[in-house]
Protein backbone atom coordinates (compact mmCIF):
# COMPACT_ATOMS: atom_id res chain seq x y z
CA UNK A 1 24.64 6.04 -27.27
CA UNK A 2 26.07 5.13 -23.99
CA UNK A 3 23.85 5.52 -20.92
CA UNK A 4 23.90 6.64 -17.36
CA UNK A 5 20.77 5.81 -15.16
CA UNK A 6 20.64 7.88 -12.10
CA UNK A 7 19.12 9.20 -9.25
CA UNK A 8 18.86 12.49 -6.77
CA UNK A 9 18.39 10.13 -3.86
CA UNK A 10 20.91 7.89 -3.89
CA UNK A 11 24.56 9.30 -2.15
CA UNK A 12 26.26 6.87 -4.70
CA UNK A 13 24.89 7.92 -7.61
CA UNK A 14 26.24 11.45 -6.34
CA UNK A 15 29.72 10.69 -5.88
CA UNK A 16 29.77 8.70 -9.03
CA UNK A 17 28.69 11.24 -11.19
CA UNK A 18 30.88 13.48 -9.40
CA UNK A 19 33.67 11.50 -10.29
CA UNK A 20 32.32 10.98 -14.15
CA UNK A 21 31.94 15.22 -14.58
CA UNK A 22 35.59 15.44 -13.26
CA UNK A 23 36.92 13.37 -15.72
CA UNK A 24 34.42 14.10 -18.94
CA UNK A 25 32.90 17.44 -18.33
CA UNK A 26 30.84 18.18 -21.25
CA UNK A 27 29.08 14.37 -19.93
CA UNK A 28 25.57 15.80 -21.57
CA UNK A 29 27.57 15.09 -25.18
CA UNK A 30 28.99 12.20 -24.45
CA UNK A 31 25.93 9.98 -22.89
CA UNK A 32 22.23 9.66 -22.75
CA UNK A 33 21.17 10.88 -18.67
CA UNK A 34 18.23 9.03 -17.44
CA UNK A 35 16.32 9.73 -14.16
CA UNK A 36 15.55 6.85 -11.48
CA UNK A 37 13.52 7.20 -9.07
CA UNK A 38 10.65 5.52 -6.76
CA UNK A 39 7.17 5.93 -8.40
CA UNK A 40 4.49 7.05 -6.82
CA UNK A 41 1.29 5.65 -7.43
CA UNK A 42 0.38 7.42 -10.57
CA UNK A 43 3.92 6.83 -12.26
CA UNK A 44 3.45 2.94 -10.84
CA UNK A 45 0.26 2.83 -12.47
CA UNK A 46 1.68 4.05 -15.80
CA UNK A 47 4.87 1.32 -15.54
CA UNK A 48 1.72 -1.84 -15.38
CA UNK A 49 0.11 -0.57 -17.99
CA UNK A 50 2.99 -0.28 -20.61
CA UNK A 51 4.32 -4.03 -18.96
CA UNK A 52 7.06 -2.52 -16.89
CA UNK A 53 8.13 -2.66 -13.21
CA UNK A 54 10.87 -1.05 -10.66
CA UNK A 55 13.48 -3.61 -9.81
CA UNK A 56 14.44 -2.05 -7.19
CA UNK A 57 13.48 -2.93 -3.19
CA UNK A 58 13.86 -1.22 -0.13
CA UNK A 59 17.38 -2.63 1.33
CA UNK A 60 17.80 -4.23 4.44
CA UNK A 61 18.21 -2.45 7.87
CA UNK A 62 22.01 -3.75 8.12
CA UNK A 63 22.65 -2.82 4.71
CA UNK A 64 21.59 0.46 5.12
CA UNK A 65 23.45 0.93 8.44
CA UNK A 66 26.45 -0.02 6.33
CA UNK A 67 25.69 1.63 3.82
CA UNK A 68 25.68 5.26 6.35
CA UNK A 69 29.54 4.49 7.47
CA UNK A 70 30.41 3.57 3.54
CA UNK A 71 29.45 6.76 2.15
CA UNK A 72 31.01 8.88 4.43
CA UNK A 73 34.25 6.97 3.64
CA UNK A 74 33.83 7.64 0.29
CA UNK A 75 32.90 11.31 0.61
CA UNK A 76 36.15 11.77 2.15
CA UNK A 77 37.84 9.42 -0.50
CA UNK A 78 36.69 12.09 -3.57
CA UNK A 79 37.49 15.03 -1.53
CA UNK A 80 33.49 15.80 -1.02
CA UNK A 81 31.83 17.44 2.17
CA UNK A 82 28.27 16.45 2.70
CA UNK A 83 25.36 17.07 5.31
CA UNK A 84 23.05 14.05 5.69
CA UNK A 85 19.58 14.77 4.53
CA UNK A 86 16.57 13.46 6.72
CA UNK A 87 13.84 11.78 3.57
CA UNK A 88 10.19 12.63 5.69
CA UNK A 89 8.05 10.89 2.99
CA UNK A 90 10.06 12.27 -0.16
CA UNK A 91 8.18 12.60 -3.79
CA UNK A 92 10.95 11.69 -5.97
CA UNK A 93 8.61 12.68 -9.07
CA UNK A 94 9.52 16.45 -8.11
CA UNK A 95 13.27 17.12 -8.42
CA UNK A 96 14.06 14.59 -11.23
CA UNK A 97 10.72 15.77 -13.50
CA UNK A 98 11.43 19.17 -13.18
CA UNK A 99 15.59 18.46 -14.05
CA UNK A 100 13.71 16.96 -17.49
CA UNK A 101 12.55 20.37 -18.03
CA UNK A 102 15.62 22.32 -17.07
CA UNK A 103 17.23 19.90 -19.97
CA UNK A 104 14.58 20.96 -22.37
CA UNK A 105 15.21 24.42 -21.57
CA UNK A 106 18.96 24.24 -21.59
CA UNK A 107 20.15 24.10 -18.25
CA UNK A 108 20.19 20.63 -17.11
CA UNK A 109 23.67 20.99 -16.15
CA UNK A 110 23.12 23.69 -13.77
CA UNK A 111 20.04 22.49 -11.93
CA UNK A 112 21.39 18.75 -11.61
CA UNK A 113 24.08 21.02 -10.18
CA UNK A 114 21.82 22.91 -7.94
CA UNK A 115 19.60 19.56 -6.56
CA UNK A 116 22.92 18.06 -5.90
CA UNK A 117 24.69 21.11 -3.81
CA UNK A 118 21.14 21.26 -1.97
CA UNK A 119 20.78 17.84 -1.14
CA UNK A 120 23.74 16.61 -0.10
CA UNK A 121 26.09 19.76 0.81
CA UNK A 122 23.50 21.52 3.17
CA UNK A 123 21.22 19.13 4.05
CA UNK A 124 18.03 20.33 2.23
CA UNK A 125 14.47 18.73 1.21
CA UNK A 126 14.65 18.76 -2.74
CA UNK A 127 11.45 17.00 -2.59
CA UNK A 128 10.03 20.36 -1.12
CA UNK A 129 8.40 22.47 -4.10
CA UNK A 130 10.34 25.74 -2.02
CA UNK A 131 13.27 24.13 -2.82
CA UNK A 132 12.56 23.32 -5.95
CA UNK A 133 11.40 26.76 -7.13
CA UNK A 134 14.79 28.09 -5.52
CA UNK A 135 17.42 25.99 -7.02
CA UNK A 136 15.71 26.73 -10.27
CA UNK A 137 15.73 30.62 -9.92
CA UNK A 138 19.37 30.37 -8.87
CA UNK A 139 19.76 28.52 -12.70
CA UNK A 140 17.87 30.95 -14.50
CA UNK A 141 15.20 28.65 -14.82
CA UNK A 142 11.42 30.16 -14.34
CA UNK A 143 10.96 28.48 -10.46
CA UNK A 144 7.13 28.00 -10.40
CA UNK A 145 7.32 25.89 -13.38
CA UNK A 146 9.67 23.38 -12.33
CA UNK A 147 7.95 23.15 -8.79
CA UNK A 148 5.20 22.22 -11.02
CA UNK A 149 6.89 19.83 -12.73
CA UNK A 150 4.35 16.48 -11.91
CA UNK A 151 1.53 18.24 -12.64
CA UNK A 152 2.55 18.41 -16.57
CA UNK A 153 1.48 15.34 -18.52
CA UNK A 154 4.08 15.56 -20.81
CA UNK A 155 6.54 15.67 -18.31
CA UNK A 156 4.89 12.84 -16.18
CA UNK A 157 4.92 11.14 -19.54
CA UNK A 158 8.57 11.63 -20.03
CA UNK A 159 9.74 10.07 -16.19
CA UNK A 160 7.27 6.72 -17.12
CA UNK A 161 9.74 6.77 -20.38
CA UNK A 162 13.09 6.74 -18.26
CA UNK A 163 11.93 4.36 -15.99
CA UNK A 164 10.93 1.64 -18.54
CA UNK A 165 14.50 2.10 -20.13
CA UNK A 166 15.50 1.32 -16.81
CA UNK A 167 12.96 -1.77 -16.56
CA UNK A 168 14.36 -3.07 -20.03
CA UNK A 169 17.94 -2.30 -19.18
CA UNK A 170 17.71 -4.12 -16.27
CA UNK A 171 18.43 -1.43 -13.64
CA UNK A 172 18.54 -2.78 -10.08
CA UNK A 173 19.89 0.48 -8.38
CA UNK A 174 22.02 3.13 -9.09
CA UNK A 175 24.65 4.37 -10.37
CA UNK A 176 24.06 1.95 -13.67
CA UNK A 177 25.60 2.67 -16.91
CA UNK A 178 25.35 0.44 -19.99
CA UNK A 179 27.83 1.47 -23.06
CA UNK A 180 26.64 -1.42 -26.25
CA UNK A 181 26.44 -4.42 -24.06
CA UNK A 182 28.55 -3.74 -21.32
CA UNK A 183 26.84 -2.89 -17.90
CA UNK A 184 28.53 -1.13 -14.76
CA UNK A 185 26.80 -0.88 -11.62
CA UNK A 186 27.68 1.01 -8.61
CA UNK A 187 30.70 3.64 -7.52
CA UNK A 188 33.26 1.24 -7.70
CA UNK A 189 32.84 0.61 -11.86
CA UNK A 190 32.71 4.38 -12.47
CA UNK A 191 36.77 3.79 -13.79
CA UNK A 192 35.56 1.11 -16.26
CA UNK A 193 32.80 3.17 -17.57
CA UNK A 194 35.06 6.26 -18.10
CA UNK A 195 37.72 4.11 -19.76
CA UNK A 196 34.82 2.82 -22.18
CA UNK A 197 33.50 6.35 -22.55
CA UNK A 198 37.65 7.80 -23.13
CA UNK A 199 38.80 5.05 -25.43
CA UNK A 200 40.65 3.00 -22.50
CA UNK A 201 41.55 -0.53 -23.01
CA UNK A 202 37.82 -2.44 -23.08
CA UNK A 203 37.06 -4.55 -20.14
CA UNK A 204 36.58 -8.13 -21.61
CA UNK A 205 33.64 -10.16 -19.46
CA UNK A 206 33.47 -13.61 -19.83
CA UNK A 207 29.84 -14.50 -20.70
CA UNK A 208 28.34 -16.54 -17.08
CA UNK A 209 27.30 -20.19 -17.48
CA UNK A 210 24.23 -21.57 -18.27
CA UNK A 211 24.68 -23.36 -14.70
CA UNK A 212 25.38 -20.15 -13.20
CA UNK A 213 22.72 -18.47 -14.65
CA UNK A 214 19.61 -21.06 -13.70
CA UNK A 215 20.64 -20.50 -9.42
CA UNK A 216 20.88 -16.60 -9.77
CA UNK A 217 18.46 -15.56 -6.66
CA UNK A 218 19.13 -18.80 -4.98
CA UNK A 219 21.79 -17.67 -2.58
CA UNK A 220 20.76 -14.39 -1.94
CA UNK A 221 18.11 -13.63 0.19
CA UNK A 222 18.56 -9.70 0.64
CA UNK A 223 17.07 -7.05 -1.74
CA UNK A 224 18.30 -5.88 -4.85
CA UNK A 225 18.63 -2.85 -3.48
CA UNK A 226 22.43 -1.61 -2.66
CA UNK A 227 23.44 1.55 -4.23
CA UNK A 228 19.93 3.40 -3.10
């Protein structure tokens, strides 16, 4: 089943999946969602011990400065309004373990919804339990238990899961969706993906060359990280 890796903090991942839910709406039946997000130091702990890691780093200070002016471009681009949010050492565990449990309990739609409209329309801390507990009463959802979300095992258990299919898929940032063994990273392959996901004409990649292959990390010296 096609997958879509994403992630509450990253402004890309928001505008992409914006643009994915205009253009497939009932997305829950379509593709597998999967969280992505920095671990704390419990989830780290859990990623070593089952062999995984988090590819991605912290970006540079220039690419993040670029990034600022880019995403207000393309807020504009998709017709979007957004209020910047201020991260004051964020827990990422919250929001995206307790949008697990609003998809067990049916409403993954509506909270992903809610974290989204919170975070990046008005400005608010969704790494705030408050916050939390709000946008899941507005769902429907029972508040206290999703701004309890970390403190279930099962649930814990569940994030380490999503993040290891991230290690093994090779997830660097995000937006990343993988259809069979074609991978789109980043806003500007959201098209590609959709046409894969519609029945478009398939995007034919060329496989890299050996030579190719051996130098990758040579030339760069910034992080992996790009799409937050």
């Amino acid at each position: 089943m096609p997958r879509v890796h994403f992630s509450f903090r990253s402004p890309f991942s928001w505008i992409a999946l914006t643009r994915l839910l205009r253009a497939v709406p009932d997305l829950d039946r379509h593709v597998e969602l999967l969280p992505y997000f920095d671990p704390d130091e419990r989830t780290a702990e859990a990623l070593r011990a089952r062999d995984a890691d988090f590819h991605y780093q912290q970006m540079s200070k220039a690419k993040h400065l670029y990034i600022l002016y880019d995403v207000r471009r393309q807020v504009s681009r998709h017709g979007l309004t957004m209020t910047w949010p201020v991260d004051v050492d964020p827990w990422w565990e919250l929001p995206h373990l307790a949008w697990l449990r609003a998809v067990e309990l049916g409403e993954g739609t509506r909270f992903y919804a809610g974290v989204t409209a919170a975070r990046w329309e008005r400005g608010e801390n969704v790494c705030d339990p408050a916050v939390v507990r709000a946008i899941a009463e507005e769902a429907g959802l029972p508040g206290d238990e999703l701004a309890a979300a970390p403190d279930d095992p099962r649930l814990r258990e569940a994030g380490v899961d999503a993040l290891v299919r991230a290690y093994e898929d090779d997830v660097f940032g995000v937006p990343y969706f993988r259809t069979g063994r074609q991978r789109f990273w980043g806003l500007d392959r959201v098209d590609d993906f959709i046409a894969e996901l519609t029945g478009g004409p398939p995007v034919e990649v060329a496989p890299v060359p050996a030579a190719v292959a051996e130098l990758v990390g040579a030339y760069d010296t910034d992080t992996a990280g790009g799409c937050g």
